[in-house]
Each structure stands twice: as structure tokens, then as C-alpha cells.
C-alpha atoms as a PDB file:
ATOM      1  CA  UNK A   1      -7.805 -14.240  -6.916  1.00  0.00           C
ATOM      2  CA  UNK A   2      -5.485 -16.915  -5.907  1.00  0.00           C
ATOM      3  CA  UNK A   3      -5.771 -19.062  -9.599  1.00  0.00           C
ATOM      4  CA  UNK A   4      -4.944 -15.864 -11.228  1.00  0.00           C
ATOM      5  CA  UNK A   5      -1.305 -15.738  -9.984  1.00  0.00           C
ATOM      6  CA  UNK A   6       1.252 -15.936 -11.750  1.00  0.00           C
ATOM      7  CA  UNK A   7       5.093 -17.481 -11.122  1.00  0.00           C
ATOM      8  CA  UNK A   8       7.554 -16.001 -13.082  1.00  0.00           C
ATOM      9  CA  UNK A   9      11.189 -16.406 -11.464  1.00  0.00           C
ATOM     10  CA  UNK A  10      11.320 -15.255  -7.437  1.00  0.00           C
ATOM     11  CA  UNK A  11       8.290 -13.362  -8.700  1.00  0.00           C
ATOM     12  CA  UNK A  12       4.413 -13.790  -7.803  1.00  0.00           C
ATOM     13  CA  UNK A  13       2.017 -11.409  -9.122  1.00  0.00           C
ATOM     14  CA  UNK A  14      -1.491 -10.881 -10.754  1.00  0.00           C
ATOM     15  CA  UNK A  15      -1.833  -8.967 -13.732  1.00  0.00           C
ATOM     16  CA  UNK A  16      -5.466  -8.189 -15.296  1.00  0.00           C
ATOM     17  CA  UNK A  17      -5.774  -6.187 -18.461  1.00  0.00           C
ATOM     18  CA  UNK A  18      -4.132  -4.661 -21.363  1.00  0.00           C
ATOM     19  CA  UNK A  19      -2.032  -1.147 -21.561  1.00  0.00           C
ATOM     20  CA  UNK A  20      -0.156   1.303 -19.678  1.00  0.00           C
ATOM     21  CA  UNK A  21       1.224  -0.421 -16.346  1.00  0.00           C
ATOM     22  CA  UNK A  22      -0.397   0.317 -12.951  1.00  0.00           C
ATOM     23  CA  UNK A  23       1.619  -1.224 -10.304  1.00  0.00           C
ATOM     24  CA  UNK A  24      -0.006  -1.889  -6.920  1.00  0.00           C
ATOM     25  CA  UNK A  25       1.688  -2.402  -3.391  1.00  0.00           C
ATOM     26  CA  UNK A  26      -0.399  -4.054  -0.999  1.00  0.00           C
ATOM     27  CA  UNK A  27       0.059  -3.006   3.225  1.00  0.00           C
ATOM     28  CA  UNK A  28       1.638  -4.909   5.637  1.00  0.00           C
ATOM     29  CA  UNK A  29      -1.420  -7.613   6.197  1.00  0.00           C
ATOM     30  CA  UNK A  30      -3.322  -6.805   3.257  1.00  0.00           C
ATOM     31  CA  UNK A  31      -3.463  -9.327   0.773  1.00  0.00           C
ATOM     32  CA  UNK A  32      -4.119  -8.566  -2.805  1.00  0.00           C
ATOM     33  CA  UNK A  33      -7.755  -9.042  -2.721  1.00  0.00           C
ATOM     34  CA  UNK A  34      -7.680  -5.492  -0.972  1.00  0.00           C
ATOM     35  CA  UNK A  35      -7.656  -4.049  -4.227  1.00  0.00           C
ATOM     36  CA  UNK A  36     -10.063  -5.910  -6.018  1.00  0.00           C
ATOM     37  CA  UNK A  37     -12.351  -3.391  -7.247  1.00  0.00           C
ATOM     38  CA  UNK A  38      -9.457  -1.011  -8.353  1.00  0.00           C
ATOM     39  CA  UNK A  39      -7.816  -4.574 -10.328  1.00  0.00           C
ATOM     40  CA  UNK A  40     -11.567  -4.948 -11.607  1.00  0.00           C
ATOM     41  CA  UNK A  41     -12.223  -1.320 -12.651  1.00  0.00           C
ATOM     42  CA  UNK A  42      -8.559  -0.378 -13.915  1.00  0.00           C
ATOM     43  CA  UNK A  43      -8.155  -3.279 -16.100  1.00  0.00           C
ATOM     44  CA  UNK A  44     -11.564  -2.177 -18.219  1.00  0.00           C
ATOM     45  CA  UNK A  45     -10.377   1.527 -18.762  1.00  0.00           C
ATOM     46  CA  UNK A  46      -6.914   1.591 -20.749  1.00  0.00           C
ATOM     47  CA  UNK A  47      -4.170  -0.386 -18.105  1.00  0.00           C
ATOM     48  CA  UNK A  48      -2.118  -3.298 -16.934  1.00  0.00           C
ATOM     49  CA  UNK A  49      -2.728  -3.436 -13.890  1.00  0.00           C
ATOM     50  CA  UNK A  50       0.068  -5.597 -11.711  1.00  0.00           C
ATOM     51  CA  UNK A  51       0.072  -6.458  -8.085  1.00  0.00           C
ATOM     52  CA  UNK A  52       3.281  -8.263  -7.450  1.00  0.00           C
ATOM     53  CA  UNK A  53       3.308 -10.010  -3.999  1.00  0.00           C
ATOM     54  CA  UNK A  54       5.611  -8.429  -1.487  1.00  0.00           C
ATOM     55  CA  UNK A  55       8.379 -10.914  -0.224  1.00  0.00           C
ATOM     56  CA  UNK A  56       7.099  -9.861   3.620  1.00  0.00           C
ATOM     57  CA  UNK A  57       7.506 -12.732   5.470  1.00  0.00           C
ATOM     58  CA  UNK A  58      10.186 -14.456   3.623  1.00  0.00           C
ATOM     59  CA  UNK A  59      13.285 -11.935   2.988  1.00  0.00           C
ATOM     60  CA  UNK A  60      15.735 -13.084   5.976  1.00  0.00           C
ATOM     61  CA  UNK A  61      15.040 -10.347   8.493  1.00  0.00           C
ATOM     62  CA  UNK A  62      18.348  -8.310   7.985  1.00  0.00           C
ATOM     63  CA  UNK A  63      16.411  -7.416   4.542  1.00  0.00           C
ATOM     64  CA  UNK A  64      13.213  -7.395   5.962  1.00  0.00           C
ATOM     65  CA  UNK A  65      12.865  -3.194   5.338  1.00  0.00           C
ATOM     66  CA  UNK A  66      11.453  -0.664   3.562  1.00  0.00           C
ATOM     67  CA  UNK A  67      14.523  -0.180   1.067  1.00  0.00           C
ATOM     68  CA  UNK A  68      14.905  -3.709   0.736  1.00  0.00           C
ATOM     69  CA  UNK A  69      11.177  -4.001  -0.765  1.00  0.00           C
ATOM     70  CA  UNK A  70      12.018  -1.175  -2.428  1.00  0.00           C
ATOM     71  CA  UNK A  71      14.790  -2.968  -4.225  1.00  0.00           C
ATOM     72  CA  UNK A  72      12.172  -6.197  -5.047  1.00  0.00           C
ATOM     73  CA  UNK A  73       9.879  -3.806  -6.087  1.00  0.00           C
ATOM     74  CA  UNK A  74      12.308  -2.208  -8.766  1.00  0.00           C
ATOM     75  CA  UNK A  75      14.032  -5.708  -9.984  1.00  0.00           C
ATOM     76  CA  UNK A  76       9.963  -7.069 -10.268  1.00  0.00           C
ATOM     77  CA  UNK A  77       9.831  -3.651 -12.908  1.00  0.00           C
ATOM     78  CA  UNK A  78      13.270  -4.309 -14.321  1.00  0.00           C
ATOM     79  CA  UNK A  79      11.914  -8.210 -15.034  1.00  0.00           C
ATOM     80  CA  UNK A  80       9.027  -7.261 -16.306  1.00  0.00           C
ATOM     81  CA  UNK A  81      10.591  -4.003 -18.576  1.00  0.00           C
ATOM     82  CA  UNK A  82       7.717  -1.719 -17.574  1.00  0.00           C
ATOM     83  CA  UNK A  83       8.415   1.496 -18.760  1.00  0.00           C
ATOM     84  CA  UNK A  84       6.319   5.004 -17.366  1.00  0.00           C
ATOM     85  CA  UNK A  85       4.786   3.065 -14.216  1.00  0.00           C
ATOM     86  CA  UNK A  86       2.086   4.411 -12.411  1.00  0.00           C
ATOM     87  CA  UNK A  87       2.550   3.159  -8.899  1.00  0.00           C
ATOM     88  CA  UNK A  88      -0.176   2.904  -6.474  1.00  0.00           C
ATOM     89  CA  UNK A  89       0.627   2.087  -3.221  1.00  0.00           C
ATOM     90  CA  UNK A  90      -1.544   1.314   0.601  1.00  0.00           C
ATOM     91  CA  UNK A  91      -0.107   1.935   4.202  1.00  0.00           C
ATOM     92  CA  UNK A  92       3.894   0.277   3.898  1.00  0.00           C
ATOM     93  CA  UNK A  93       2.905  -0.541   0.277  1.00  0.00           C
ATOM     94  CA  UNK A  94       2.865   3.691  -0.430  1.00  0.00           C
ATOM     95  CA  UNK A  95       6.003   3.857   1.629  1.00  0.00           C
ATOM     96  CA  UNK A  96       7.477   1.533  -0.708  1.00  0.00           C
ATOM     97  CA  UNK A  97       6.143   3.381  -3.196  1.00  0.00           C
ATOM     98  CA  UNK A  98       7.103   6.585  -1.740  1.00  0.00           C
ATOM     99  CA  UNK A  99      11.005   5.497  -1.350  1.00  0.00           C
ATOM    100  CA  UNK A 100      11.202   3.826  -5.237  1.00  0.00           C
ATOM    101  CA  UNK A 101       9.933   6.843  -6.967  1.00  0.00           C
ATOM    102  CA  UNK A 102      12.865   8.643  -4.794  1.00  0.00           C
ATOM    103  CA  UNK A 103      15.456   6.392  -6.186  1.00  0.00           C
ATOM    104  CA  UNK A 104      14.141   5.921  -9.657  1.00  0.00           C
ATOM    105  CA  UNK A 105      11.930   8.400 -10.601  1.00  0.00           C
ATOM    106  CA  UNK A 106      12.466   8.193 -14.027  1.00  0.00           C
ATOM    107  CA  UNK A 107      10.676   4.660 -14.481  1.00  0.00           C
ATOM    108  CA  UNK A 108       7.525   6.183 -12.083  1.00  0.00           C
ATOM    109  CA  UNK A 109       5.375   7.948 -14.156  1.00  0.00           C
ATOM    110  CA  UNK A 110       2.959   9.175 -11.590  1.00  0.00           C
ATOM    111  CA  UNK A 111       2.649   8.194  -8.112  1.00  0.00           C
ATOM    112  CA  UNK A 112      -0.871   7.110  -5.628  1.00  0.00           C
ATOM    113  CA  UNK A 113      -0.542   7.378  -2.221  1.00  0.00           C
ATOM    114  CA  UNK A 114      -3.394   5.936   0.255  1.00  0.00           C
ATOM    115  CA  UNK A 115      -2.555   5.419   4.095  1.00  0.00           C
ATOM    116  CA  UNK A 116       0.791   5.621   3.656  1.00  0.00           C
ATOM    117  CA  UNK A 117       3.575   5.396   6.331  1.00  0.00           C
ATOM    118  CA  UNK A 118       6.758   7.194   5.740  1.00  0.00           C
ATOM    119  CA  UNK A 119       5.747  10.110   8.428  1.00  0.00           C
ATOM    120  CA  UNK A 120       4.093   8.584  11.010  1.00  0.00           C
ATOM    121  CA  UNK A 121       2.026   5.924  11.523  1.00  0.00           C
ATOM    122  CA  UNK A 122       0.370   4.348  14.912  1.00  0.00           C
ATOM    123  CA  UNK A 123       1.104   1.466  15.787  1.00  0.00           C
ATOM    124  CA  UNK A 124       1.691  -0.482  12.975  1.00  0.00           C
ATOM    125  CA  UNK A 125       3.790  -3.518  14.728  1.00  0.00           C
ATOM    126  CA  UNK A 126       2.402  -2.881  18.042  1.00  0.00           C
ATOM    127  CA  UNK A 127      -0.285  -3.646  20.356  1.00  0.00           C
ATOM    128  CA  UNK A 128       0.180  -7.571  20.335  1.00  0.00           C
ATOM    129  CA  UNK A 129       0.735  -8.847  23.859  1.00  0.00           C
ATOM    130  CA  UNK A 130      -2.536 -10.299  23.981  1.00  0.00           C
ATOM    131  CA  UNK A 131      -2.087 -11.763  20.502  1.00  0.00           C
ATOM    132  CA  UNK A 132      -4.152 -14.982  21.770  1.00  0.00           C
ATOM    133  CA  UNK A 133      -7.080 -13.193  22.279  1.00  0.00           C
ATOM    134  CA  UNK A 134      -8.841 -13.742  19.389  1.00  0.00           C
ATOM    135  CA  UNK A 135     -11.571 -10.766  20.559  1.00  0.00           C
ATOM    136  CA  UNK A 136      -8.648  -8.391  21.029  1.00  0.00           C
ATOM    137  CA  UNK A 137      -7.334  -9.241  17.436  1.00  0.00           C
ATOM    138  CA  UNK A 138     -10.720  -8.629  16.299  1.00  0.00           C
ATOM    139  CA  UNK A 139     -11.186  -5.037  18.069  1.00  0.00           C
ATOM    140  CA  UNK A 140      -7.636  -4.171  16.506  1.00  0.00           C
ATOM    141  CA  UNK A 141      -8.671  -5.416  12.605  1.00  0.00           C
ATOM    142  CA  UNK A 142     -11.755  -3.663  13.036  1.00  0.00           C
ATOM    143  CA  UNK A 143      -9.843  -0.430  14.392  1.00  0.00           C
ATOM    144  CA  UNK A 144      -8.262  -0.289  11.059  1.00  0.00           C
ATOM    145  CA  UNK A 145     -11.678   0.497   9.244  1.00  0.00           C
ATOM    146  CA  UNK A 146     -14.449   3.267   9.852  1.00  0.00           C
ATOM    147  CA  UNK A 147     -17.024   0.662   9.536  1.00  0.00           C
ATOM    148  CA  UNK A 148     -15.883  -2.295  11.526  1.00  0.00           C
ATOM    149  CA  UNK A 149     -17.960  -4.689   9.420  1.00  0.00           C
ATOM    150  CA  UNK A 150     -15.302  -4.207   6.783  1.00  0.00           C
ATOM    151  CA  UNK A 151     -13.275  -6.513   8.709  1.00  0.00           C
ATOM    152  CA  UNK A 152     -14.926  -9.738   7.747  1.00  0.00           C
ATOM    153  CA  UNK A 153     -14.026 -12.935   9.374  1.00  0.00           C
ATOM    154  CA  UNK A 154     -11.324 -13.479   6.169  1.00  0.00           C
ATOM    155  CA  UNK A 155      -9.560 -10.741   7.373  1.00  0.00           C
ATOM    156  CA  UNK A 156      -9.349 -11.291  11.099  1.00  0.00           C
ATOM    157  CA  UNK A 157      -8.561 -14.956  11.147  1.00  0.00           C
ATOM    158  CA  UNK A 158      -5.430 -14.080   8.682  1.00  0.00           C
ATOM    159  CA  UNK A 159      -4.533 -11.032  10.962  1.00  0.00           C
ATOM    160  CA  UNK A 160      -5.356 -13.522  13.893  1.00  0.00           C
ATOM    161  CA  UNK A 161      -2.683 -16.277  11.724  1.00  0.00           C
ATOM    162  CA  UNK A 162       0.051 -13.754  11.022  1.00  0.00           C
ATOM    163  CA  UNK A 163       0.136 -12.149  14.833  1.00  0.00           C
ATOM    164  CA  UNK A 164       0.541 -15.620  15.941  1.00  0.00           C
ATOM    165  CA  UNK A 165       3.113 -17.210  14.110  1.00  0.00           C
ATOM    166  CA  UNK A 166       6.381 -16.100  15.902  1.00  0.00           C
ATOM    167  CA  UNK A 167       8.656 -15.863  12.452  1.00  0.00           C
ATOM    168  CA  UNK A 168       6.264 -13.454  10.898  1.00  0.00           C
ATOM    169  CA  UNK A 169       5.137 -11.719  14.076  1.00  0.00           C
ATOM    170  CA  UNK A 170       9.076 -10.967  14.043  1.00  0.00           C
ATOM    171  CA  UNK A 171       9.077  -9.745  11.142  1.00  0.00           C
ATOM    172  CA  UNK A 172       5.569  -7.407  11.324  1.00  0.00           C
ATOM    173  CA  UNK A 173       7.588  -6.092  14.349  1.00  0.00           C
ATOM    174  CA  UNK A 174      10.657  -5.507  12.110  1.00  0.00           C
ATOM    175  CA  UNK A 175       8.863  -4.047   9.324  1.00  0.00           C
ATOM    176  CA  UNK A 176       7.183  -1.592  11.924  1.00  0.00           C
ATOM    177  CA  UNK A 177      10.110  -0.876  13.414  1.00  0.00           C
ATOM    178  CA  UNK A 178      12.059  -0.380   9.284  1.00  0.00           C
ATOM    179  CA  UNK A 179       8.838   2.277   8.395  1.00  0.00           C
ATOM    180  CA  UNK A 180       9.268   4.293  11.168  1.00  0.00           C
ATOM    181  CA  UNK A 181      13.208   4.442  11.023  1.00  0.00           C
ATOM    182  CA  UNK A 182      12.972   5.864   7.504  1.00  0.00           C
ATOM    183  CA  UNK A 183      11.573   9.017   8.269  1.00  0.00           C
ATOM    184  CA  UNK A 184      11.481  10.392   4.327  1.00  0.00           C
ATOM    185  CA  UNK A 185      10.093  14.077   5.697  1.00  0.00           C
ATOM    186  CA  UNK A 186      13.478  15.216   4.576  1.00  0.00           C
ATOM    187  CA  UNK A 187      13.281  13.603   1.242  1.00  0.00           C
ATOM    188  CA  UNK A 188       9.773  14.394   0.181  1.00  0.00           C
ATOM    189  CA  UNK A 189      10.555  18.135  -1.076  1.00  0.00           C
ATOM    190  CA  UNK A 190      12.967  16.777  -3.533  1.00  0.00           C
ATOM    191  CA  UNK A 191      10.201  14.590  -5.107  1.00  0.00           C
ATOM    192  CA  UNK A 192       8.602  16.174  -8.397  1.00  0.00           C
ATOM    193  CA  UNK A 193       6.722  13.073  -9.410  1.00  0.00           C
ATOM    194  CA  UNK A 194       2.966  13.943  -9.916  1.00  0.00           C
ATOM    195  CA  UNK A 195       1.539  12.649  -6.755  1.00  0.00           C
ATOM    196  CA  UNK A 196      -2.203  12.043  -5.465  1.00  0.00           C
ATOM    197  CA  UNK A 197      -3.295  11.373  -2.491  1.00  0.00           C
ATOM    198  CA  UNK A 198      -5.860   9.625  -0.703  1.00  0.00           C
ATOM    199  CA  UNK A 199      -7.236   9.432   2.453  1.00  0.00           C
ATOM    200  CA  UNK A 200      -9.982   8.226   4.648  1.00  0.00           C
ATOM    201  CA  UNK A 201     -11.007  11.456   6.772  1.00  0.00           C
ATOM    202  CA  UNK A 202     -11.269   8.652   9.760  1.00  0.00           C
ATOM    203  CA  UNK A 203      -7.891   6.954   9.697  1.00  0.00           C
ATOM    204  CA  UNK A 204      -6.800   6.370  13.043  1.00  0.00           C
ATOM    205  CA  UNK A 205      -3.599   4.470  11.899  1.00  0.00           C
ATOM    206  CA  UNK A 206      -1.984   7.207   9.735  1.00  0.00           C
ATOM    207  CA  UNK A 207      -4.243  10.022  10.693  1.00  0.00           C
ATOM    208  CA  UNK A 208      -5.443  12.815   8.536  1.00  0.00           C
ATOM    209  CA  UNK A 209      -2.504  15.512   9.514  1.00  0.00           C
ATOM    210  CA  UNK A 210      -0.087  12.773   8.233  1.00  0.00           C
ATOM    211  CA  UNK A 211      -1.788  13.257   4.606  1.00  0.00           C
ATOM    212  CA  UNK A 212      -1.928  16.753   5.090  1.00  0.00           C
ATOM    213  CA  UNK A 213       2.033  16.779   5.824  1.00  0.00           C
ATOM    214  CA  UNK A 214       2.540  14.764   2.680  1.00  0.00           C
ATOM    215  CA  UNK A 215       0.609  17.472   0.534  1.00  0.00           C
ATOM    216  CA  UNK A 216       3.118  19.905   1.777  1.00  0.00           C
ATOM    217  CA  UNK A 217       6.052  18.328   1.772  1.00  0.00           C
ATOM    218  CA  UNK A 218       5.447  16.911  -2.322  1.00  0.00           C
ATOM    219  CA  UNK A 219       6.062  19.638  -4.472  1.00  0.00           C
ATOM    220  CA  UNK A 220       3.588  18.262  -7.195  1.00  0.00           C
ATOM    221  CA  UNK A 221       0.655  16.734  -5.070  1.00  0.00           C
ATOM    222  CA  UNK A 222      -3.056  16.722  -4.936  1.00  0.00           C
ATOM    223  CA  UNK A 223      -4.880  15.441  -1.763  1.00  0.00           C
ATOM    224  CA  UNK A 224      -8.630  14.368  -1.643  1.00  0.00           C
ATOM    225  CA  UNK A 225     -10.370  12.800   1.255  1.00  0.00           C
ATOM    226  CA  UNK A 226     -13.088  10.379   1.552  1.00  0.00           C
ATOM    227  CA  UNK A 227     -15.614  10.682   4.355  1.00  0.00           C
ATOM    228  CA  UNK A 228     -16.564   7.619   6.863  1.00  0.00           C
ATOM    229  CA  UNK A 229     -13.637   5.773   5.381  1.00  0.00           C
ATOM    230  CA  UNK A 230     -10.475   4.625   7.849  1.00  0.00           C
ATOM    231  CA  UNK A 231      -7.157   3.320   6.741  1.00  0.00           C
ATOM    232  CA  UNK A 232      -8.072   1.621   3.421  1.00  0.00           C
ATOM    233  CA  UNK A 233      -9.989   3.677   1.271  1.00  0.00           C
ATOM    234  CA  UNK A 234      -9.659   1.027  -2.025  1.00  0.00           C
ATOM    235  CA  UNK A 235     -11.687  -1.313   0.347  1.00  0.00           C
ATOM    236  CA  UNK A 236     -14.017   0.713   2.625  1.00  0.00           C
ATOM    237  CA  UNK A 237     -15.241   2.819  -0.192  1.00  0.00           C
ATOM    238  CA  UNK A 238     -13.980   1.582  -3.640  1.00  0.00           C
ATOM    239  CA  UNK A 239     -16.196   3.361  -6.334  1.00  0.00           C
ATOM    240  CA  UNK A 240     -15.419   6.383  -4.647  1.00  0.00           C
ATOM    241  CA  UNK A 241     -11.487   5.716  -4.583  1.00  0.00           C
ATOM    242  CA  UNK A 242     -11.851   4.605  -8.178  1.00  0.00           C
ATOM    243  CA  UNK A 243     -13.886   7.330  -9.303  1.00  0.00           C
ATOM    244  CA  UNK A 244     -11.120  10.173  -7.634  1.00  0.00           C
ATOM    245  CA  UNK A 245      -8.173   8.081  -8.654  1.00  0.00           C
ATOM    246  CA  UNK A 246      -9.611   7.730 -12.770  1.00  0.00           C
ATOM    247  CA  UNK A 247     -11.089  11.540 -13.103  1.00  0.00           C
ATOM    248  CA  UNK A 248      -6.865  12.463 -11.224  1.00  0.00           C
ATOM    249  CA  UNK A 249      -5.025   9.787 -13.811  1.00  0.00           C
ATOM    250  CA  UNK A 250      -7.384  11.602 -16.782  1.00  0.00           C
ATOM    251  CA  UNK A 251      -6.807  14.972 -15.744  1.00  0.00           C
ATOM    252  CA  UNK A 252      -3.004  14.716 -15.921  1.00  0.00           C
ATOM    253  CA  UNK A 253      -3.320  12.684 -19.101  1.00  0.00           C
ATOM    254  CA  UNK A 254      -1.973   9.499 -17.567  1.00  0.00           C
END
């Protein structure tokens, strides 16, 4: 997916397909392959879909929070004068998504939500004192999935890379730290934005009550679950994700 990107300014970004703009946040370590069966299978049915790549490891770390991504995210939309955005956004990248539609909800059309943090989340920075360990890192990437073998070697050597360079470790720390400062329980009722959720039954990292407490909280949300499926439903189970996500987006004519 790498030859795909493209440079345009301080931005990076894919974008497959023609029509109305889907916008995708990746998580903290996932990349934007993550999403690409929802790139693939969005692109052939009627949108643009965009995944911009978040500036996570090189904002200085005084900007290195939620709002401040929030901010890149809504300049990257300003750039590229998308109009009625459907935003679709995984673990920090929904929290992201969560706090832009909050201060600009009249470019977000509709909002996705899928493992988001924003209410609680475990351990999202944490857990790295044996960050050497390359078995430990392992056991904690695989943690992240229902079906460990979802966390190929790919994915563990760059969660292995990231936990061991000391200026992003900082930083994952930071972010963790930045997600679970902005408590948006408060905010949430306010939100009228047409919102669906998603959510593995099996998340351990932001578990099921947290998506349950986001379907009360929204005043215009739907919630749907996916069995066997952890923290990253577009991954673990992506026709399924795909097929929820396209019959929600067609029954609210988006």
C-alpha cells in the first residue's frame, strides 16, 4: 500500500476510488494496511475513500494529543475541501474521530466508531517494562486480537520497533496518557451526528461495556457487535465489518 501514497504538502495519505469522501483514522500502531479490505470494498461501491497518515510520532510532544490530531485531521479536510465526510475511525483513530465531529460537525456527515477510546480504554501506553522481550511483545500484539494468529509477524516486529525506540515509546506513552485525559463522557450527549458503532464482542482493550456506554451517551447511535472478534474488527473479521458498515451507510442514505 506503500506506492499508493500520496505527498501533498505536510500531508500523506492514500486515496482509492471515486465519490462521496470516507475518511479513515488508523489506531495508535495500526498502519493503514489495517483497513485494507474496507479501502478495497468501499472504493468499488460509490466513495473516496482517504486514509491520511496520522502525524503520531512526529508532532513535538507538547502537540502530541488527541485535540492536536484532531486539528491535523480537520486542516487534512480543509486541504483537501471535502465536503459531507463520513469519518470512520479505530481505537485513538475513533477518538479522533469522536472529538472532530464535536468541533465541526457540520463538515461530518456521519460518523463510524470501532474500538474507540474516549471512555476508557486498558492499557493503551502501558505494559512495556519488558519491552525487550520480544515474546512478551508478542503475547501483548496478540492480546489485541480474538484470534492471536491475526497478529502476523508484520505486525509484531513493528509493535516490537515502535515500543523500542525511546522517542516514539515517549510519545505512545503520551498519546495514552492525552486519550485518557479527555474523558468526552460529558460531551457525547451533545453529539447528534448519525453514529454507528462497532465492536468485537471479545475486546479486551476497550471492552464491550465501553461500546455499550457510547450507545447511550450518542443521542443518534446504532451499535452492532461481531462475535470472536477483539479490538479490530476491520481486520479480524472484515466482510463482516464491511457488510454491517455498507447495509448502516445504505440505510441512512449515506
Amino acid at each position: 500500500m506503500a506506492e499508493q501514497l500520496k505527498k501533498d504538502g505536510k500531508f500523506h495519505y492514500l486515496e482509492v476510488g471515486e465519490g462521496k469522501p470516507l475518511l479513515v483514522l488508523h489506531g495508535l500502531m495500526g498502519g493503514l494496511s489495517n483497513f485494507d479490505a474496507v479501502t478495497t470494498f468501499f472504493s468499488q461501491k460509490g466513495y473516496k475513500v482517504i486514509v491520511p497518515v496520522l502525524p503520531i510520532y512526529s508532532m513535538s510532544l507538547l502537540r502530541t494529543n488527541v485535540k492536536a490530531f484532531s486539528k491535523y485531521v480537520f486542516e487534512f479536510i480543509k486541504f483537501k475541501q471535502l465536503e459531507n465526510v463520513i469519518v470512520l475511525g479505530n481505537s485513538l483513530g475513533g477518538h479522533i474521530g469522536l472529538y472532530l465531529t464535536k468541533q465541526h460537525p457540520e463538515i461530518v456527515k456521519a460518523l463510524v466508531i470501532t474500538g474507540s477510546s474516549g471512555l476508557y480504554e486498558s492499557a493503551m501506553g502501558g505494559g512495556y517494562t519488558k519491552r525487550g522481550d520480544y515474546e512478551v511483545i508478542k503475547k501483548k500484539a496478540q492480546d489485541v486480537f480474538y484470534d492471536p494468529a491475526v497478529a502476523t509477524k508484520e505486525i509484531v516486529d513493528e509493535v516490537y520497533e515502535t515500543v523500542n525506540d525511546r522517542n516514539k515509546l515517549i510519545k505512545t506513552l503520551a498519546i495514552a496518557k492525552s486519550a485518557i485525559r479527555h474523558n468526552m463522557s460529558k460531551e457525547l450527549p451533545k453529539m447528534t451526528t448519525e453514529t454507528c458503532i462497532i465492536w468485537g464482542k471479545n475486546d479486551t482493550v476497550t471492552p464491550p461495556e465501553v461500546a455499550e456506554e457510547f450507545n447511550k451517551l450518542l443521542p443518534n447511535s446504532e451499535l452492532f457487535w461481531i462475535d470472536k472478534c477483539g479490538h479490530a474488527a476491520m481486520m479480524e473479521h472484515p466482510e463482516e465489518f464491511n457488510h454491517i458498515l455498507d447495509a448502516w451507510l445504505t440505510k441512512h442514505k449515506f
